[in-house]
N, C-alpha and C. Protein backbone atom coordinates (compact mmCIF):
# COMPACT_ATOMS: atom_id res chain seq x y z
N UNK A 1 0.85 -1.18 0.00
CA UNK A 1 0.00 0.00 0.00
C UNK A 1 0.89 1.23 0.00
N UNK A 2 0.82 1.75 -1.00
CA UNK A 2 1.31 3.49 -1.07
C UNK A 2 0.58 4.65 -1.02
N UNK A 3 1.48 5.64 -0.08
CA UNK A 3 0.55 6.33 0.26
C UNK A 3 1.33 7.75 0.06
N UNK A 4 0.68 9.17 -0.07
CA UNK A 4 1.74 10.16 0.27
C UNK A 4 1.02 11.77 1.24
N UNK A 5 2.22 11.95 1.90
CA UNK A 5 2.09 12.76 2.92
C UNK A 5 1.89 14.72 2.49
N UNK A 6 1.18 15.43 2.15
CA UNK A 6 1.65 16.45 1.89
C UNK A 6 1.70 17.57 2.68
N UNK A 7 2.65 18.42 2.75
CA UNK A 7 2.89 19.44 4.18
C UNK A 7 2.98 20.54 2.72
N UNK A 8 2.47 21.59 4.14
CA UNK A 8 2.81 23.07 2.86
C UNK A 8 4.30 23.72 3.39
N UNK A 9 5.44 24.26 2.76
CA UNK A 9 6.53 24.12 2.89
C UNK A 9 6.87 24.86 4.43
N UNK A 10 6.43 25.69 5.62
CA UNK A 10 6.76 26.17 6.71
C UNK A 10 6.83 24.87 7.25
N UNK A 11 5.50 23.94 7.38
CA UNK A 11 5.53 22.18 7.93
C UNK A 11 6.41 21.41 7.62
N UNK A 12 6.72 21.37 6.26
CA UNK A 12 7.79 20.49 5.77
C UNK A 12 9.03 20.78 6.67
N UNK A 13 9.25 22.13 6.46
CA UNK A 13 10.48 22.60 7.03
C UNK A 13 10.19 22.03 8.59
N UNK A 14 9.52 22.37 9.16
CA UNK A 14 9.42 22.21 10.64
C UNK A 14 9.15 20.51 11.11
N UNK A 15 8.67 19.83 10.58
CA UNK A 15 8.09 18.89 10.62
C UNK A 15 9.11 17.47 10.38
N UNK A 16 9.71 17.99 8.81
CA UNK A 16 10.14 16.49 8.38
C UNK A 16 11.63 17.06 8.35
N UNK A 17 11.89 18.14 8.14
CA UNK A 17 13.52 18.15 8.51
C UNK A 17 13.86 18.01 10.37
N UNK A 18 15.05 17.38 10.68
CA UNK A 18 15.46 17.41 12.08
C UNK A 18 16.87 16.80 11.65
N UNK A 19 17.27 16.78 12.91
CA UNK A 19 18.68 16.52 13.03
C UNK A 19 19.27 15.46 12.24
N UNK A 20 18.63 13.99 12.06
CA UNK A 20 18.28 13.06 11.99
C UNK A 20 18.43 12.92 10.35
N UNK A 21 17.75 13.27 10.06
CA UNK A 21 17.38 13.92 8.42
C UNK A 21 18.11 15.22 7.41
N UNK A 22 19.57 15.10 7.40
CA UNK A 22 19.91 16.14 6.93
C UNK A 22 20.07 15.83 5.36
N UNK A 23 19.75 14.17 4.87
CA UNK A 23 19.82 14.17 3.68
C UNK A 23 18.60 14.57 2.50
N UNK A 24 17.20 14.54 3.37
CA UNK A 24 15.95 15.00 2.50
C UNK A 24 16.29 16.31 2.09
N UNK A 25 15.35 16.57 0.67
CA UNK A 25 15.19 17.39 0.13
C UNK A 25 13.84 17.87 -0.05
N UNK A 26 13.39 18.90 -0.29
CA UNK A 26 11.71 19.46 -0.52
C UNK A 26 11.43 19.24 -1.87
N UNK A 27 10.91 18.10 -2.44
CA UNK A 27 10.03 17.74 -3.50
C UNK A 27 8.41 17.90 -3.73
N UNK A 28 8.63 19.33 -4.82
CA UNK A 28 7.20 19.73 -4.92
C UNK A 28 6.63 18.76 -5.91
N UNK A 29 5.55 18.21 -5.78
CA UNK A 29 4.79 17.26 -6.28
C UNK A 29 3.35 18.00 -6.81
N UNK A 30 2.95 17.97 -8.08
CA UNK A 30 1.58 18.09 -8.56
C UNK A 30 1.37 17.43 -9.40
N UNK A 31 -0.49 17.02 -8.90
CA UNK A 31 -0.89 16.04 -9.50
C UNK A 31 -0.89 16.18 -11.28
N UNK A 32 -0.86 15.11 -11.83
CA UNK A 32 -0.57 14.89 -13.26
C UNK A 32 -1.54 15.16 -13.84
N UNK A 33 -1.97 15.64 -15.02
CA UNK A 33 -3.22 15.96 -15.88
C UNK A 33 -3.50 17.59 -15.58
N UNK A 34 -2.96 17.84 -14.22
CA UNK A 34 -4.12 19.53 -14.12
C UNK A 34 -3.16 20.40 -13.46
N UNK A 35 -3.78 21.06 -13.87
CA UNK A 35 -2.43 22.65 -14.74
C UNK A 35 -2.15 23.17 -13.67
N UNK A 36 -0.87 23.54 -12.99
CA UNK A 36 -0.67 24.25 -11.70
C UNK A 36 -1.25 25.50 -11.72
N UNK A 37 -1.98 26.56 -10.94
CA UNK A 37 -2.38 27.44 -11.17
C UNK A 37 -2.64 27.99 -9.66
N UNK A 38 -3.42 29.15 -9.50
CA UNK A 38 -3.97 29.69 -8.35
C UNK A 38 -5.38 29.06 -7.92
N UNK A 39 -5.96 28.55 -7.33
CA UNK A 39 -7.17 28.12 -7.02
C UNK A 39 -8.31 29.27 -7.13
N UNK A 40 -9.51 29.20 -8.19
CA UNK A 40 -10.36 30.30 -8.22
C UNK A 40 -10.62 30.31 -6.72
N UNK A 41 -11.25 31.64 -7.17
CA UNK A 41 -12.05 31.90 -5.28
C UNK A 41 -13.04 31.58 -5.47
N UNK A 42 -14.12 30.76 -4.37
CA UNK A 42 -15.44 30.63 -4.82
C UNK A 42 -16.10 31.56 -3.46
N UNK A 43 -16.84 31.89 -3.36
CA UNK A 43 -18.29 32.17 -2.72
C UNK A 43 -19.40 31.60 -2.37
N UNK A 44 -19.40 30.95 -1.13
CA UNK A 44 -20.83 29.96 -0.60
C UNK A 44 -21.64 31.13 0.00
N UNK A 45 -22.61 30.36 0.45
CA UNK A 45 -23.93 31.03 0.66
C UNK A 45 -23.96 29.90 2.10
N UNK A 46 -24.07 30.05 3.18
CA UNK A 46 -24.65 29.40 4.24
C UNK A 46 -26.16 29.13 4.04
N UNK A 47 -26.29 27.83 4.53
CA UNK A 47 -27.79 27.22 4.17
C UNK A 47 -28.20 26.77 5.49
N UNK A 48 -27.36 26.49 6.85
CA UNK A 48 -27.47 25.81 7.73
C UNK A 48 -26.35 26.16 9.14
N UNK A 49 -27.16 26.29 9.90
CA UNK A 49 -26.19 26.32 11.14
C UNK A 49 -26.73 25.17 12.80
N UNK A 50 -26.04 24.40 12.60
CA UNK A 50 -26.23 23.28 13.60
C UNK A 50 -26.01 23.23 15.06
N UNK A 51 -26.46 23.32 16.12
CA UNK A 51 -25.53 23.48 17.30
C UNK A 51 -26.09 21.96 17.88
N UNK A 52 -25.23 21.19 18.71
CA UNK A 52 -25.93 19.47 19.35
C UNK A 52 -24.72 20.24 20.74
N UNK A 53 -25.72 19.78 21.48
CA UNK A 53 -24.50 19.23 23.02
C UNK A 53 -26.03 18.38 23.83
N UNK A 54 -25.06 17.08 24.03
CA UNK A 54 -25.70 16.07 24.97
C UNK A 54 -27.22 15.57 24.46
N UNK A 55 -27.21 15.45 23.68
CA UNK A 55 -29.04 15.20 22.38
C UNK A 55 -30.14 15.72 22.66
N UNK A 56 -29.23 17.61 22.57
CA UNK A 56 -30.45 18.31 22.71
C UNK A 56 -29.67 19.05 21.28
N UNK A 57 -30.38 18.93 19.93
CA UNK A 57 -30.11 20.15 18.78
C UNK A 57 -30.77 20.99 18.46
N UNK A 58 -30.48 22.17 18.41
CA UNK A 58 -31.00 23.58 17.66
C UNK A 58 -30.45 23.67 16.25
N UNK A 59 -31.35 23.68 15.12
CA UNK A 59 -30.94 24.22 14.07
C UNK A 59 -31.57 25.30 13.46
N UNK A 60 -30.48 26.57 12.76
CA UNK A 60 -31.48 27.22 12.04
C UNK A 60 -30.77 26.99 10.57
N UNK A 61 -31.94 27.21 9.88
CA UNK A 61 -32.17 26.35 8.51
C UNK A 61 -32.34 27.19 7.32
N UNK A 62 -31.94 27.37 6.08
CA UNK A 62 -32.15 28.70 5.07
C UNK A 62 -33.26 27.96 4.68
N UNK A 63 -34.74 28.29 4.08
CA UNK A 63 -35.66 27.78 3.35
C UNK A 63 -35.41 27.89 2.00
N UNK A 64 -36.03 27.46 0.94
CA UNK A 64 -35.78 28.24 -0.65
C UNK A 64 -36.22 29.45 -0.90
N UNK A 65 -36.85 29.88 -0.35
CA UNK A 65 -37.46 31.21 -0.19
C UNK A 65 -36.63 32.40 0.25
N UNK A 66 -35.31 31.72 0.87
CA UNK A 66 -34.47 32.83 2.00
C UNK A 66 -34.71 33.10 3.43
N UNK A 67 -36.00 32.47 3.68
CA UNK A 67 -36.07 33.08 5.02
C UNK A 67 -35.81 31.64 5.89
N UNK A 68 -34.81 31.99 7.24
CA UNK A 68 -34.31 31.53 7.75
C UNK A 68 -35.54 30.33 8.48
N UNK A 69 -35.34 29.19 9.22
CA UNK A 69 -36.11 28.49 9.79
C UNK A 69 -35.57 28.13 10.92
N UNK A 70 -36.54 28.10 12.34
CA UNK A 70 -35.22 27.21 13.51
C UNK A 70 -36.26 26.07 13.92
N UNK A 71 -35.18 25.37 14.04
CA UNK A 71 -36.22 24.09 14.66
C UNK A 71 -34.94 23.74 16.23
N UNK A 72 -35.71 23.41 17.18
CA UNK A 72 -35.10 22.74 18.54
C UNK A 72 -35.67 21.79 18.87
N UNK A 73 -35.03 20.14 19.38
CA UNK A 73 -35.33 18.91 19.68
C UNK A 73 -35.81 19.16 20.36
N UNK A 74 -36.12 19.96 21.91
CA UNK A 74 -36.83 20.02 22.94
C UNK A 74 -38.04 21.07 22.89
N UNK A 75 -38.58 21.56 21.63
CA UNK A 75 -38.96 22.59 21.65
C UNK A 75 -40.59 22.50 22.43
N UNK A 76 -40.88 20.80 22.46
CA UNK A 76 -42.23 20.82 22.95
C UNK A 76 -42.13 20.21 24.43
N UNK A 77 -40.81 20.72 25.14
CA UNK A 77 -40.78 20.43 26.81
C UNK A 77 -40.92 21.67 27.07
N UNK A 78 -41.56 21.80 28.17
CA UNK A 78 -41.45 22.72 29.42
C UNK A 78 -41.02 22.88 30.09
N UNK A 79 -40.52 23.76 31.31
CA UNK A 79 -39.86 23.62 32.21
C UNK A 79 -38.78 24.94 32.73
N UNK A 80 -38.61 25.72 31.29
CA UNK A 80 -37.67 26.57 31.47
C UNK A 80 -38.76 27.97 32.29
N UNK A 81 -38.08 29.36 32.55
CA UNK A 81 -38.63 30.10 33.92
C UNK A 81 -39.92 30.83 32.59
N UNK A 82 -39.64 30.90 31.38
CA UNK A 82 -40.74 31.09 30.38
C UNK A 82 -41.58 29.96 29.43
N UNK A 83 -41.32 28.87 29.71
CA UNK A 83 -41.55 27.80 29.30
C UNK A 83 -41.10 27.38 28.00
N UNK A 84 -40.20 28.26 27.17
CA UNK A 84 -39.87 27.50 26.00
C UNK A 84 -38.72 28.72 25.95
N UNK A 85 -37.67 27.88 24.99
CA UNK A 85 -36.34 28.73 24.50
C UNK A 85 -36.31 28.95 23.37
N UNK A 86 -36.90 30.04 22.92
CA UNK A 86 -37.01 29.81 21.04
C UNK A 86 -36.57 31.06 21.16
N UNK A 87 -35.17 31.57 20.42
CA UNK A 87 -34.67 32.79 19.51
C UNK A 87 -35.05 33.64 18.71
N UNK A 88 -35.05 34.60 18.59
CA UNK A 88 -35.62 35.36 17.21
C UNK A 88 -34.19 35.23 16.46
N UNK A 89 -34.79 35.63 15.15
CA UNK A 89 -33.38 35.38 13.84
C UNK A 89 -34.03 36.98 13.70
N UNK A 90 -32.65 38.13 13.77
CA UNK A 90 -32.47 39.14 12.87
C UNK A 90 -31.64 39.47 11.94
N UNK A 91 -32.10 40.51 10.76
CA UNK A 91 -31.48 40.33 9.88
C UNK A 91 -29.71 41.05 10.80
């Protein structure tokens, strides 16, 4: 089984050179077929924000419409000093 390790060169340096190792050299490697270049920039859009601790989750949710949605696992217990914990979303 072959496998390979890649560090970006501050790691390399820090990482795989040591005392030990004064014969390696830094071999830049790119993959075959696709053209070295700058990586476009892309731009996401958040659709989702998740929070879980102990299997209680809150999510708020983008609809297709844009407008945000929250849903909470506990949302139909009682108990809290107003009886429910539900957030407002502002813009």
């Amino acid at each position: 089984l072959e496998f390979q390790v890649s560090y970006c060169v501050p790691c390399s340096t820090r990482v795989h050179y040591n005392a030990g190792e004064q014969d390696h050299a830094i071999r830049l490697f790119y993959p075959s077929g696709r053209p070295v270049k700058k990586p476009a920039c892309h731009r996401m859009v958040l659709s989702a924000v998740l929070c879980i601790e102990t299997s209680h989750y809150v999510a708020f949710v983008r609809s297709l419409s844009g407008r945000w949605l929250f849903f909470d696992s506990m949302a139909d217990r009682e108990g809290l000093s107003d009886g429910f914990n539900v957030p407002q979303v502002c813009k």
